[in-house]
PDB file of N, CA and C in Angstrom:
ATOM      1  N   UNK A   1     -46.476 101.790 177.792  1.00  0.00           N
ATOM      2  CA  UNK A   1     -47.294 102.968 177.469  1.00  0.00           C
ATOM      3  C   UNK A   1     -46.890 103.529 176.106  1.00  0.00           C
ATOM      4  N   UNK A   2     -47.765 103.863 175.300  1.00  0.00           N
ATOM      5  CA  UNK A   2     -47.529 104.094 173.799  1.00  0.00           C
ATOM      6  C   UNK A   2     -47.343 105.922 173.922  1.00  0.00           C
ATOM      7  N   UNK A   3     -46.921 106.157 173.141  1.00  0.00           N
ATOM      8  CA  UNK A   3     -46.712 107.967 172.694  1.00  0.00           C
ATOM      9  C   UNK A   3     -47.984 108.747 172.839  1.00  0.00           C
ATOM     10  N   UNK A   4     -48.880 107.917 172.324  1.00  0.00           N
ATOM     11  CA  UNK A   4     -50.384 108.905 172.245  1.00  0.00           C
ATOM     12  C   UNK A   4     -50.871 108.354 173.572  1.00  0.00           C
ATOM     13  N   UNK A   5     -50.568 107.770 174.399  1.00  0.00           N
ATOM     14  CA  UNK A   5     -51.253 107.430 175.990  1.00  0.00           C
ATOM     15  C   UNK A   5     -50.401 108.481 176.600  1.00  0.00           C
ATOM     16  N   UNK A   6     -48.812 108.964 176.388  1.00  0.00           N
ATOM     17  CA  UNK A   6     -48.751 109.756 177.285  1.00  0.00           C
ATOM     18  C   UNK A   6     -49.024 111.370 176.383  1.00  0.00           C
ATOM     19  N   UNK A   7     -49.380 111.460 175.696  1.00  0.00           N
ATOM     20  CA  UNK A   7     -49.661 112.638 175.216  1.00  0.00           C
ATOM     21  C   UNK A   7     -51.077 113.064 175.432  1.00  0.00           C
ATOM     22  N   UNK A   8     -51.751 112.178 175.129  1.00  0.00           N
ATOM     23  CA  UNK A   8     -53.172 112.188 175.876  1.00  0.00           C
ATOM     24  C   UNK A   8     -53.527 112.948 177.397  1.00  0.00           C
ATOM     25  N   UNK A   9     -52.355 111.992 178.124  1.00  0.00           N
ATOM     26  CA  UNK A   9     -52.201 112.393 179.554  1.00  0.00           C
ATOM     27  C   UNK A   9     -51.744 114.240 179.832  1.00  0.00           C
ATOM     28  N   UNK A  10     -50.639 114.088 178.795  1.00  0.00           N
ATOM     29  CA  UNK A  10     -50.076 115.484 178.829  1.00  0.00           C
ATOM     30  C   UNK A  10     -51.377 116.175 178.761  1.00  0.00           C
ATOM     31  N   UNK A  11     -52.413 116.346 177.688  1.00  0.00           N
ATOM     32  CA  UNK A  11     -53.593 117.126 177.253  1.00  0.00           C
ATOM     33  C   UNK A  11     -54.659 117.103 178.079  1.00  0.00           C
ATOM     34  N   UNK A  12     -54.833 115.869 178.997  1.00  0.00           N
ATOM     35  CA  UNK A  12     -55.673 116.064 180.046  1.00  0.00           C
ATOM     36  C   UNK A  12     -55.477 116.976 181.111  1.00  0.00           C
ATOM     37  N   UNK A  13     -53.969 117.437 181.669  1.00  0.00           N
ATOM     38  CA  UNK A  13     -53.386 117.954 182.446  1.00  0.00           C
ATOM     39  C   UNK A  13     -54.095 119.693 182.339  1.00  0.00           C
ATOM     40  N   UNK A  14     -53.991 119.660 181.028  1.00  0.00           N
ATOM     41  CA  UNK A  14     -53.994 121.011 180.249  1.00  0.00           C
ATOM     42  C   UNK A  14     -55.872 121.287 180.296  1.00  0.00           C
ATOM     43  N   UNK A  15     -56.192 120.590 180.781  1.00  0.00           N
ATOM     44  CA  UNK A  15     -57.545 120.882 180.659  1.00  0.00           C
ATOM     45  C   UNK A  15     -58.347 121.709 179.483  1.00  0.00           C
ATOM     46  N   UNK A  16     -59.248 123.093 179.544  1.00  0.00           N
ATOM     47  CA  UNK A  16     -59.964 123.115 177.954  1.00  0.00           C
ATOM     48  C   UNK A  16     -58.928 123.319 177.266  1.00  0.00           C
ATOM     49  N   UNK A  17     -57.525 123.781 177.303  1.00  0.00           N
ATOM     50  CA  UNK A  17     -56.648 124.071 176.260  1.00  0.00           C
ATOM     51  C   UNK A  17     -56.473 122.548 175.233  1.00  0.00           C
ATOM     52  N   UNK A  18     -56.915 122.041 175.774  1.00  0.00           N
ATOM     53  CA  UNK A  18     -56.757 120.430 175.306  1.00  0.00           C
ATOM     54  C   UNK A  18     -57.631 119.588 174.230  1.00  0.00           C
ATOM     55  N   UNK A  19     -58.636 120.280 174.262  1.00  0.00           N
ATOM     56  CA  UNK A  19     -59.292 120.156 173.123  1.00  0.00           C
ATOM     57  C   UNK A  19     -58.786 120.760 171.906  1.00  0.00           C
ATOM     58  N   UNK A  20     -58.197 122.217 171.778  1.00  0.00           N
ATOM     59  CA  UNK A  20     -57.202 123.039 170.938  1.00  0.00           C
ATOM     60  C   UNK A  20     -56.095 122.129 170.937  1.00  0.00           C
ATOM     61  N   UNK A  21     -55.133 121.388 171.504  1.00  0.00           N
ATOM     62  CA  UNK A  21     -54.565 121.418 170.853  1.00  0.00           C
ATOM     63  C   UNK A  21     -54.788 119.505 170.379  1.00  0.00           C
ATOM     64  N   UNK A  22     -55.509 118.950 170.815  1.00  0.00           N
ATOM     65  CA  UNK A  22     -55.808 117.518 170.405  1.00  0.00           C
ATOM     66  C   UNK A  22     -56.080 117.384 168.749  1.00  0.00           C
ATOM     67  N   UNK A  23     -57.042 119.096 168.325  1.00  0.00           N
ATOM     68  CA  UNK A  23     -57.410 119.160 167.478  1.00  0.00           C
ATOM     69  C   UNK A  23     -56.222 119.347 166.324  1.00  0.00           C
ATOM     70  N   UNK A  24     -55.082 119.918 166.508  1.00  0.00           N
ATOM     71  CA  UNK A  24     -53.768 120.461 166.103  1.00  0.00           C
ATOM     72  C   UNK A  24     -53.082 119.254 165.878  1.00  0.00           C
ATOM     73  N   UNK A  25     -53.263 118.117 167.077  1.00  0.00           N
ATOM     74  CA  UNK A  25     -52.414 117.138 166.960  1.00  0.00           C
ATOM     75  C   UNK A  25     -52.300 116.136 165.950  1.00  0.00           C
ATOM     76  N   UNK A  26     -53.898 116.044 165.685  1.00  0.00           N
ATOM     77  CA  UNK A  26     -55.108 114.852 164.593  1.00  0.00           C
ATOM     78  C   UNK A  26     -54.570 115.837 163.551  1.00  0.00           C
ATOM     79  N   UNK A  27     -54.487 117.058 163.490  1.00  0.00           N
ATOM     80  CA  UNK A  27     -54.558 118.085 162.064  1.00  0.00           C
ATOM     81  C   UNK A  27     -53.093 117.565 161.498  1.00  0.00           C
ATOM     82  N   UNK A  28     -51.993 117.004 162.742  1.00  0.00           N
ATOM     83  CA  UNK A  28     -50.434 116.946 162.105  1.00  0.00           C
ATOM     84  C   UNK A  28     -50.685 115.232 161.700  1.00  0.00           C
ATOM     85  N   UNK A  29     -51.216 114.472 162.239  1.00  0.00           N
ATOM     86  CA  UNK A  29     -51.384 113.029 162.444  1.00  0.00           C
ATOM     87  C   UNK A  29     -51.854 113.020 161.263  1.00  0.00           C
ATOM     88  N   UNK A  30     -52.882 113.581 160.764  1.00  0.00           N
ATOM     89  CA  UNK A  30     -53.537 113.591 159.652  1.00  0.00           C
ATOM     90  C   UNK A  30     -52.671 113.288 158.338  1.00  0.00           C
ATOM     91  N   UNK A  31     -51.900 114.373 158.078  1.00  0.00           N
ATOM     92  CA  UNK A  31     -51.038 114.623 157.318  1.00  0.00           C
ATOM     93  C   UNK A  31     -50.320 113.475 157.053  1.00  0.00           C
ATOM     94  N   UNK A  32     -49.497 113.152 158.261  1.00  0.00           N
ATOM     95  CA  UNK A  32     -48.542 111.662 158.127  1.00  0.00           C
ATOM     96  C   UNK A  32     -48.927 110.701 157.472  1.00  0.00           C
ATOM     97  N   UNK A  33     -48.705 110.063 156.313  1.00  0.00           N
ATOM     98  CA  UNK A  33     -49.386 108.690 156.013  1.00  0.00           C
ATOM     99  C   UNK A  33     -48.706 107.769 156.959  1.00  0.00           C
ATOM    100  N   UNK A  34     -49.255 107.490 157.961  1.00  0.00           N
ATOM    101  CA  UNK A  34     -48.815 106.019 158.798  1.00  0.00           C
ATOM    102  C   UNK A  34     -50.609 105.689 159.661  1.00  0.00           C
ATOM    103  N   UNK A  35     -50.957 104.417 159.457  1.00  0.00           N
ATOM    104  CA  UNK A  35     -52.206 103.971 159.841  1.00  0.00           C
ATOM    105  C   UNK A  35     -51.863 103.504 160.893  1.00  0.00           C
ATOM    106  N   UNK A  36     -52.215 104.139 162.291  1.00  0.00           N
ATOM    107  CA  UNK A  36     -52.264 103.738 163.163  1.00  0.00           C
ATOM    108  C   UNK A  36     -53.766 103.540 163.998  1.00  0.00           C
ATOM    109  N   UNK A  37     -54.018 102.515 164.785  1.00  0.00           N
ATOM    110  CA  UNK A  37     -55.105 101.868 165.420  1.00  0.00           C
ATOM    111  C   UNK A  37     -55.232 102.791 167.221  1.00  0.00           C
ATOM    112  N   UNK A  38     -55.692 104.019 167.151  1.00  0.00           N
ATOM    113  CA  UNK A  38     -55.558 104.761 168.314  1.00  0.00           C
ATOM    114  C   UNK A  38     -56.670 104.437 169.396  1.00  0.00           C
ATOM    115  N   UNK A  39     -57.891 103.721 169.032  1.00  0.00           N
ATOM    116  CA  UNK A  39     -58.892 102.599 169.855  1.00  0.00           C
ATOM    117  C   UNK A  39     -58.307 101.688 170.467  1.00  0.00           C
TER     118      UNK A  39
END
């Protein structure tokens, strides 16, 4: 299981708060230059 499968999971748990913070997460991911394949 990769980092973003269980973080995913974590955010599903969290129900609508989870869209907030998925959006927060992509906003830090963003930033990072590392190309990762999340499909």
């Amino acid at each position: 299981m990769s980092i973003f499968a269980s973080v995913e999971r974590e955010l599903s748990d969290l129900g609508n708060e989870s869209d907030i913070l998925k959006i927060k997460l992509l906003t830090i991911f963003n930033r990072i230059p590392i190309k990762v394949n999340l499909l």
